[in-house]
PDB file of N, CA and C in Angstrom:
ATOM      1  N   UNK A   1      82.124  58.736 141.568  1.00  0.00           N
ATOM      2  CA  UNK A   1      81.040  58.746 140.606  1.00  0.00           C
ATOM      3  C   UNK A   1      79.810  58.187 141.282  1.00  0.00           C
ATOM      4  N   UNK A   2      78.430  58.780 140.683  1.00  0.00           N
ATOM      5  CA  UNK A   2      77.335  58.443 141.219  1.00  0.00           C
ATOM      6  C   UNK A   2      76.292  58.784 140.858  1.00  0.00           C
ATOM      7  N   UNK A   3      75.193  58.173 141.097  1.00  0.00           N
ATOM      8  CA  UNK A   3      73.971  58.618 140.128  1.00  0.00           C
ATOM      9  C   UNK A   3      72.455  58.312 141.169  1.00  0.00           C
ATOM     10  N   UNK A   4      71.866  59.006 140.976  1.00  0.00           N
ATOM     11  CA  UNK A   4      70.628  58.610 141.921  1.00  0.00           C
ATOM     12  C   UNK A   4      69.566  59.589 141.232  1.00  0.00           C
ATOM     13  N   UNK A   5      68.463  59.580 142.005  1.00  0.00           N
ATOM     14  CA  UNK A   5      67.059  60.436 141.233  1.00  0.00           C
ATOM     15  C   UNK A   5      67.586  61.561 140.457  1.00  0.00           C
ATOM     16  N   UNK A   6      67.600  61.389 138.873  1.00  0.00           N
ATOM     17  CA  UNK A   6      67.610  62.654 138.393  1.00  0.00           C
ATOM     18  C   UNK A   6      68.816  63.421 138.464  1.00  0.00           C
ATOM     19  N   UNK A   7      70.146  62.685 139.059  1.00  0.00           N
ATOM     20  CA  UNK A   7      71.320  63.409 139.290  1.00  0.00           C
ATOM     21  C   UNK A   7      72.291  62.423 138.936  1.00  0.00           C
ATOM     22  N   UNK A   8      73.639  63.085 138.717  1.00  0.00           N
ATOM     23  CA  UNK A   8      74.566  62.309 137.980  1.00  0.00           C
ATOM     24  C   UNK A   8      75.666  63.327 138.212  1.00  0.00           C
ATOM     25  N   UNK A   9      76.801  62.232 139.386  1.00  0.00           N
ATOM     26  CA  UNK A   9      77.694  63.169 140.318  1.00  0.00           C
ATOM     27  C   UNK A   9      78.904  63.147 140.339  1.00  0.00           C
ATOM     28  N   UNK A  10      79.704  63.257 139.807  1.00  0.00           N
ATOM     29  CA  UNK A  10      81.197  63.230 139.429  1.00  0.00           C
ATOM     30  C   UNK A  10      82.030  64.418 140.776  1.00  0.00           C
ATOM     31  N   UNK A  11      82.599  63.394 141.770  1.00  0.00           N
ATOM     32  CA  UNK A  11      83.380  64.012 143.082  1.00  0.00           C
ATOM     33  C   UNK A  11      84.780  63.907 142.607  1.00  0.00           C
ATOM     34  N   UNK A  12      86.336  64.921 142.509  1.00  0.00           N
ATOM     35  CA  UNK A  12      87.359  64.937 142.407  1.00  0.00           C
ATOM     36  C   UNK A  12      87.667  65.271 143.536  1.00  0.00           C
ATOM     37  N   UNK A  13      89.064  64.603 144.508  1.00  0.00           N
ATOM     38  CA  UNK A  13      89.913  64.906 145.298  1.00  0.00           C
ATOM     39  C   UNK A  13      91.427  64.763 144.708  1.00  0.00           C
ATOM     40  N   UNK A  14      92.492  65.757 145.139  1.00  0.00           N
ATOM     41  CA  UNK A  14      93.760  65.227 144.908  1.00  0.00           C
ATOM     42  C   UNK A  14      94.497  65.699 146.220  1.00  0.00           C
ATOM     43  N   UNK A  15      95.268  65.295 146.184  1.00  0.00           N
ATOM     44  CA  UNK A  15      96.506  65.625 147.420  1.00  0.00           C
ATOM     45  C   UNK A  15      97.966  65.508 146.944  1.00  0.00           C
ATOM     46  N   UNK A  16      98.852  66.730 146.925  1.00  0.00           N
ATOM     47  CA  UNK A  16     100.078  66.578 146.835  1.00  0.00           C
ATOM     48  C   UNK A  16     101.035  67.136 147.779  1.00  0.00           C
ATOM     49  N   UNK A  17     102.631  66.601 147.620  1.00  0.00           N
ATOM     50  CA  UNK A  17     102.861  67.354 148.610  1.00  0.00           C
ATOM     51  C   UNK A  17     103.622  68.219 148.168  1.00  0.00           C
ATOM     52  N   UNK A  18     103.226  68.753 146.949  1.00  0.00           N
ATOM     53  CA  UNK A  18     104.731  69.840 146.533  1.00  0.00           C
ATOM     54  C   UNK A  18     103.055  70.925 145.435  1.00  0.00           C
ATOM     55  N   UNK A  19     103.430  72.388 145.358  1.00  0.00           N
ATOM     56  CA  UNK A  19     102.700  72.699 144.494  1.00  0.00           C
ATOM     57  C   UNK A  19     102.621  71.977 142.680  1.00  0.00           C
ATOM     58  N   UNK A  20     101.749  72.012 142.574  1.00  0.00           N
ATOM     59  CA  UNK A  20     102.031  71.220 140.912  1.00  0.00           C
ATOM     60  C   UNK A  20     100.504  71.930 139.886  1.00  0.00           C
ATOM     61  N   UNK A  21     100.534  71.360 138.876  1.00  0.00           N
ATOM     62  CA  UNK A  21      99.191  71.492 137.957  1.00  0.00           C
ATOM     63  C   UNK A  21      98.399  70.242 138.050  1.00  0.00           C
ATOM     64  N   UNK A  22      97.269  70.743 138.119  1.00  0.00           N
ATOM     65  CA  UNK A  22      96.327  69.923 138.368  1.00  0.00           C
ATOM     66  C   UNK A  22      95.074  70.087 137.529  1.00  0.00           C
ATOM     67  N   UNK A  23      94.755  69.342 136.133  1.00  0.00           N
ATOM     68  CA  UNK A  23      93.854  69.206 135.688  1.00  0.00           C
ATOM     69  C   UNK A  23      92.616  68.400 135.310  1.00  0.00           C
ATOM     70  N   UNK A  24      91.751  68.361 136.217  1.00  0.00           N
ATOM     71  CA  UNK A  24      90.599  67.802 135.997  1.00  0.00           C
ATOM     72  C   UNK A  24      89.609  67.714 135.495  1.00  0.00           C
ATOM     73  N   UNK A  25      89.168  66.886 134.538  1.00  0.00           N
ATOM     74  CA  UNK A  25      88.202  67.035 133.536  1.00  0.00           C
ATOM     75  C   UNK A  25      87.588  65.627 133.538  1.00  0.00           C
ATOM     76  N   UNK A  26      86.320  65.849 132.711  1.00  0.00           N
ATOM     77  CA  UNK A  26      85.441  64.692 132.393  1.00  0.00           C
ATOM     78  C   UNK A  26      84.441  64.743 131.237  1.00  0.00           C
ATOM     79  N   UNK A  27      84.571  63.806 130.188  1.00  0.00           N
ATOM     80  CA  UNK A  27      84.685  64.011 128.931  1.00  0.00           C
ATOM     81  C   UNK A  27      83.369  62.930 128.620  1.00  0.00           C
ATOM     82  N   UNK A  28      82.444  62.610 129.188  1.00  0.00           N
ATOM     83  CA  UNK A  28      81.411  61.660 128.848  1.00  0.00           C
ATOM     84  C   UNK A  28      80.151  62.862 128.110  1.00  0.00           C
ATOM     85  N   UNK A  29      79.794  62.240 127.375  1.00  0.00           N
ATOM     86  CA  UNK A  29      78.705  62.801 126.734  1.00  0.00           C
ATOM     87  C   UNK A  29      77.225  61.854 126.858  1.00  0.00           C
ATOM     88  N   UNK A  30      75.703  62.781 127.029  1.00  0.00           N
ATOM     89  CA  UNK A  30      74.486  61.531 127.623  1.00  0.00           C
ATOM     90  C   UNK A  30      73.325  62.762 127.016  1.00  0.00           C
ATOM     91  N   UNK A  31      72.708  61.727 126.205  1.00  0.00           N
ATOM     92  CA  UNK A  31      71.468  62.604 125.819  1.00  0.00           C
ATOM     93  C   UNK A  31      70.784  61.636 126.832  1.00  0.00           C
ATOM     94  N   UNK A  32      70.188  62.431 127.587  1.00  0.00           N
ATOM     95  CA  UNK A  32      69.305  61.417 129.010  1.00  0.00           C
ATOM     96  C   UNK A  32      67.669  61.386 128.111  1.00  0.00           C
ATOM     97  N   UNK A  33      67.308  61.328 127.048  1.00  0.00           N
ATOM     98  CA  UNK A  33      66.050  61.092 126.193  1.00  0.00           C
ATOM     99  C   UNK A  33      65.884  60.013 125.781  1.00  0.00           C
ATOM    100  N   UNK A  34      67.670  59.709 125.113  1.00  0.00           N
ATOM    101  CA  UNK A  34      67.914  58.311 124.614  1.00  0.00           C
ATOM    102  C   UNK A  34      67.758  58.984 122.752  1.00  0.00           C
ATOM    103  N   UNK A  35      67.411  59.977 122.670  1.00  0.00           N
ATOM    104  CA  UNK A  35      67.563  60.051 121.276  1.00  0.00           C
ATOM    105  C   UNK A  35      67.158  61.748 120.998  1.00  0.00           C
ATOM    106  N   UNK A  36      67.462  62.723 120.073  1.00  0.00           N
ATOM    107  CA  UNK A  36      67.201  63.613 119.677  1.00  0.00           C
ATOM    108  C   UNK A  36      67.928  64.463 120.269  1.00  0.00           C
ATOM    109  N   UNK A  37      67.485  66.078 120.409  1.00  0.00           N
ATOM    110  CA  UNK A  37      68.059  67.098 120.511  1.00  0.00           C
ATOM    111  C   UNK A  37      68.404  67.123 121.839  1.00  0.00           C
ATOM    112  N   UNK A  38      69.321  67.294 122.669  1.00  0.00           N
ATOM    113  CA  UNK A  38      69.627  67.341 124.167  1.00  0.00           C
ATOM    114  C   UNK A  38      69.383  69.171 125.045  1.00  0.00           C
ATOM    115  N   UNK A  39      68.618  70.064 123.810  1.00  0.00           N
ATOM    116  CA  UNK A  39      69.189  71.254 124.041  1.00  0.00           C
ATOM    117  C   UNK A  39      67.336  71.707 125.018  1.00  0.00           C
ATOM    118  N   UNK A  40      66.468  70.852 125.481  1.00  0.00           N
ATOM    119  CA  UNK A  40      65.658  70.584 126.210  1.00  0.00           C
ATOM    120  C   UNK A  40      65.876  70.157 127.648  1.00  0.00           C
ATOM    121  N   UNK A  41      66.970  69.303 127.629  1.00  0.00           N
ATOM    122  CA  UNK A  41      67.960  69.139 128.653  1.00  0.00           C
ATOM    123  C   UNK A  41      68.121  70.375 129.845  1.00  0.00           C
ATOM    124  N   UNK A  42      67.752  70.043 130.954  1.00  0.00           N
ATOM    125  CA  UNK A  42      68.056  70.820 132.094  1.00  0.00           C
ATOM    126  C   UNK A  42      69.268  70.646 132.523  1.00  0.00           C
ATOM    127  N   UNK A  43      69.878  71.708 132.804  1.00  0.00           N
ATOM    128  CA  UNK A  43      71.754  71.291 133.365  1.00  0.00           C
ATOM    129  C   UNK A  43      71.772  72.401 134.242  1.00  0.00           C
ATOM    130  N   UNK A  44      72.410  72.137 135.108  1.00  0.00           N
ATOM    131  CA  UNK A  44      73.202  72.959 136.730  1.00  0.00           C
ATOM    132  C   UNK A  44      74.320  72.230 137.120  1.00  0.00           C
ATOM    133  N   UNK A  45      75.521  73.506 136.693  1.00  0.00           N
ATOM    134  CA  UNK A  45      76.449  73.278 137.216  1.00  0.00           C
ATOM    135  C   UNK A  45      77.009  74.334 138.401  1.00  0.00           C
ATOM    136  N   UNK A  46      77.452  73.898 139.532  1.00  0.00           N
ATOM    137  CA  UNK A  46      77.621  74.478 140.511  1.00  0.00           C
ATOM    138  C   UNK A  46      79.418  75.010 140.269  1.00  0.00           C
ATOM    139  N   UNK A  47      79.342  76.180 139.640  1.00  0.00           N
ATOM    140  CA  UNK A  47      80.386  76.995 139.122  1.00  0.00           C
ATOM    141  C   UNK A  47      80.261  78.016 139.350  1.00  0.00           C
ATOM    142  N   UNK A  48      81.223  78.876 139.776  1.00  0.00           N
ATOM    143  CA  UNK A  48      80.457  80.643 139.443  1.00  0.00           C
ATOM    144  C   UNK A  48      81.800  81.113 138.406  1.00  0.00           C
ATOM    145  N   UNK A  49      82.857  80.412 138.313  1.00  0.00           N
ATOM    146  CA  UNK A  49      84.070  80.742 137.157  1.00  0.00           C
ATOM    147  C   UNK A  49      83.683  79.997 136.062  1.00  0.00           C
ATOM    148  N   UNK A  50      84.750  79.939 135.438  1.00  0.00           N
ATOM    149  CA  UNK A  50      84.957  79.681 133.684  1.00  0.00           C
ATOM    150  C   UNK A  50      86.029  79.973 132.857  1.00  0.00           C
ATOM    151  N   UNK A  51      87.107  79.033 132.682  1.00  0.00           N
ATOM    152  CA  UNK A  51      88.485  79.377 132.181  1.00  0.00           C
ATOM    153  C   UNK A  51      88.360  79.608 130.497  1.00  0.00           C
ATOM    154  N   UNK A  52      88.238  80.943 130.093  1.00  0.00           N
ATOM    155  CA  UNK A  52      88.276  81.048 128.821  1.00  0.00           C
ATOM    156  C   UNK A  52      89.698  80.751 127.769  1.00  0.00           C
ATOM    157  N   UNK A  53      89.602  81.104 126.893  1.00  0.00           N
ATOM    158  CA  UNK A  53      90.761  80.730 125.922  1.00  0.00           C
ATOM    159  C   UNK A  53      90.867  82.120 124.943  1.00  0.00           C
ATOM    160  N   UNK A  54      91.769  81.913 124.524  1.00  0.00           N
ATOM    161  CA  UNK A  54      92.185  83.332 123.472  1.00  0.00           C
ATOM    162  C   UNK A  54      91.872  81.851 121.621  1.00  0.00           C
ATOM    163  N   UNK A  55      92.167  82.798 120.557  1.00  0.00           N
ATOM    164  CA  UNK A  55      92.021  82.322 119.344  1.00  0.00           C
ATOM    165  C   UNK A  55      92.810  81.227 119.504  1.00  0.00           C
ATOM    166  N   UNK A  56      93.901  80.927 120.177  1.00  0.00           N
ATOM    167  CA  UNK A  56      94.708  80.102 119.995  1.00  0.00           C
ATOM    168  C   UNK A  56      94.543  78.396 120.738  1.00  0.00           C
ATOM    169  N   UNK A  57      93.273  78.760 121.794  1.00  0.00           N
ATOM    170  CA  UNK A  57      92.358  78.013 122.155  1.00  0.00           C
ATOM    171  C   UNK A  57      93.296  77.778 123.236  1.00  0.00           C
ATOM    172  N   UNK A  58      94.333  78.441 123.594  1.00  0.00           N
ATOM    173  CA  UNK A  58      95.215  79.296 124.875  1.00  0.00           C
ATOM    174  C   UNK A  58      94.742  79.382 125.881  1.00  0.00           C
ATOM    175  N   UNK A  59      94.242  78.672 127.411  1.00  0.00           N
ATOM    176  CA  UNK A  59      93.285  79.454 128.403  1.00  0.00           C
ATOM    177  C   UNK A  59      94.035  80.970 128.919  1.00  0.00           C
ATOM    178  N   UNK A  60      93.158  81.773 129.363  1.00  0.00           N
ATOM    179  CA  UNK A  60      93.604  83.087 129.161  1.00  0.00           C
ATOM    180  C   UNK A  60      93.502  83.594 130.937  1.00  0.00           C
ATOM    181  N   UNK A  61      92.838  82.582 132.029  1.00  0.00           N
ATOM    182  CA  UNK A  61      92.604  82.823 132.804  1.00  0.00           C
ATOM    183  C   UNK A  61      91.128  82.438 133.461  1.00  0.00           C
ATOM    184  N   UNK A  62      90.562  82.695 134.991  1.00  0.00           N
ATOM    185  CA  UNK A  62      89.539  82.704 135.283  1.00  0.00           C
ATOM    186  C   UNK A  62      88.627  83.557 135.043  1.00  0.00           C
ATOM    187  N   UNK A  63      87.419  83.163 134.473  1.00  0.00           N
ATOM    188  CA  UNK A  63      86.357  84.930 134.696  1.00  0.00           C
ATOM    189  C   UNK A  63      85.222  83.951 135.220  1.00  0.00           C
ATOM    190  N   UNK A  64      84.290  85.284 135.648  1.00  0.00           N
ATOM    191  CA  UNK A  64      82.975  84.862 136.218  1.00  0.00           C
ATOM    192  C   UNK A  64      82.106  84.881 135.524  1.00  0.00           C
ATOM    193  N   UNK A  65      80.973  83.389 135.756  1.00  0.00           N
ATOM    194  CA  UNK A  65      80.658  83.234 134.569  1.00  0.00           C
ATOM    195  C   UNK A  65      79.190  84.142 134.791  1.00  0.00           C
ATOM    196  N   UNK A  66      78.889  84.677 135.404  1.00  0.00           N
ATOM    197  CA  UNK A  66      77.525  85.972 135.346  1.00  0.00           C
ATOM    198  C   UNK A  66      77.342  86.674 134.372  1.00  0.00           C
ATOM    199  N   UNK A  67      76.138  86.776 133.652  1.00  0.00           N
ATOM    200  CA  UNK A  67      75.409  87.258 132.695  1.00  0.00           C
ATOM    201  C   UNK A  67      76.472  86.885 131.218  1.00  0.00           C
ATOM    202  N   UNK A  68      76.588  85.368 131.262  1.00  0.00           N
ATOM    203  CA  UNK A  68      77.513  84.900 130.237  1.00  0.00           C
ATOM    204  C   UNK A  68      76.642  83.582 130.071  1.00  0.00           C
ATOM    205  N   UNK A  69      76.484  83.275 128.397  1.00  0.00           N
ATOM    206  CA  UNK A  69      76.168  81.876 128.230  1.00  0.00           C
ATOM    207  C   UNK A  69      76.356  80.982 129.074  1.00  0.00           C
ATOM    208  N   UNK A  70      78.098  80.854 130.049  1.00  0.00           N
ATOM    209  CA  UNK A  70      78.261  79.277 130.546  1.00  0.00           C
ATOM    210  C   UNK A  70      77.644  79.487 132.408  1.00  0.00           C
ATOM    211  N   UNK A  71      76.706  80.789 132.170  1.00  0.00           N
ATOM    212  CA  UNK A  71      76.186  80.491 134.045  1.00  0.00           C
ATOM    213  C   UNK A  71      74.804  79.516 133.994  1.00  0.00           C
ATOM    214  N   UNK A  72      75.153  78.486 134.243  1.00  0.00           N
ATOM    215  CA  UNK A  72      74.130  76.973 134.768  1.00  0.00           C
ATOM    216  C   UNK A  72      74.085  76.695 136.295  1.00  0.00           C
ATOM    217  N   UNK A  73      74.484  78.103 137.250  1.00  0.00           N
ATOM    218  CA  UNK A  73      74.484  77.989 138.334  1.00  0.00           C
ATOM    219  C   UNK A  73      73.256  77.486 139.147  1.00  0.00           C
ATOM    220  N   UNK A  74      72.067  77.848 138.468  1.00  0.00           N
ATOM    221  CA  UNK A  74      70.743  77.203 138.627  1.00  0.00           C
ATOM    222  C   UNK A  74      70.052  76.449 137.559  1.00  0.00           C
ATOM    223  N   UNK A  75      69.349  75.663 137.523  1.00  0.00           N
ATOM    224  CA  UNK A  75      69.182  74.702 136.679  1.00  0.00           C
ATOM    225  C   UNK A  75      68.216  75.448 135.445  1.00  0.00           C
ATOM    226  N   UNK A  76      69.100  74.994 133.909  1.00  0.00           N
ATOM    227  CA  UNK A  76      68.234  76.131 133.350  1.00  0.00           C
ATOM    228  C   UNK A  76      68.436  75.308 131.627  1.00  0.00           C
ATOM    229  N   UNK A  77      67.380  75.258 131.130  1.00  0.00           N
ATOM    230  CA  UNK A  77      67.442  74.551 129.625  1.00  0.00           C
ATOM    231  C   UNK A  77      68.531  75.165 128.786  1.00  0.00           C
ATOM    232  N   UNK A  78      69.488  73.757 128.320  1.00  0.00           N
ATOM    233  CA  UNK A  78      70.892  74.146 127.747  1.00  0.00           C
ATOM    234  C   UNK A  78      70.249  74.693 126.577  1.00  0.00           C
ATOM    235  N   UNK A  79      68.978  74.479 125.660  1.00  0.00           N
ATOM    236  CA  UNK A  79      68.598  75.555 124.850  1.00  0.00           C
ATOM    237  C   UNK A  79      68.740  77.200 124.794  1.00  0.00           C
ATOM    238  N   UNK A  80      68.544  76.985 125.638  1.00  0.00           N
ATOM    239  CA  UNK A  80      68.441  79.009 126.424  1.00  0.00           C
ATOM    240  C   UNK A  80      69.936  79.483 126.288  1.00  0.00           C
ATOM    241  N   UNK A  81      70.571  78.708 126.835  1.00  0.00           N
ATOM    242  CA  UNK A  81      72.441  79.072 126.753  1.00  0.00           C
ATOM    243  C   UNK A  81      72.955  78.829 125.069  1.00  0.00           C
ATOM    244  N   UNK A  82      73.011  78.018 124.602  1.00  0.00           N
ATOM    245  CA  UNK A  82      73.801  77.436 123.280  1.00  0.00           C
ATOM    246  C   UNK A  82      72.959  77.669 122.085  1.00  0.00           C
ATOM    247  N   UNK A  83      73.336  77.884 121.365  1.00  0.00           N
ATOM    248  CA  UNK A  83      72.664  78.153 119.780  1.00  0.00           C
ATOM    249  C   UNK A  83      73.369  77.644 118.460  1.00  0.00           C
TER     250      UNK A  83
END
């Protein structure tokens, strides 16, 4: 974890020695305003996938996230994506 000008950096490593599942996640929530709507908020995430889910909230697999709400591959107001 780490934070410096304007950035806020969450690094995962694992190592095993047998194949296994491996799920990594991070669950903090930050209106960086300190108050109001966050959807002004600039976000880039360096992703080009996106594990969707079926109704059953089931992940269904990898897709790419291009010309889809979750591409933040370049930094872009979470307004523009979410509604």
């Amino acid at each position: 974890l780490s934070a410096s000008a304007n950035t806020w950096r969450i690094d995962y490593s694992a190592l095993t020695d047998k194949p296994t599942v491996l799920n990594l996640s991070h669950h903090d929530y930050f209106n960086l305003a300190g108050s109001g709507s966050v959807m002004d908020h600039r976000l880039m995430i360096a992703a080009s996938r996106y594990c969707p889910v079926d109704v059953t909230l089931i992940p269904t697999g990898l897709a790419d996230v291009a010309s889809t709400p979750f591409d933040f591959r370049s930094a872009t107001r979470i307004g523009e994506r979410i509604r």
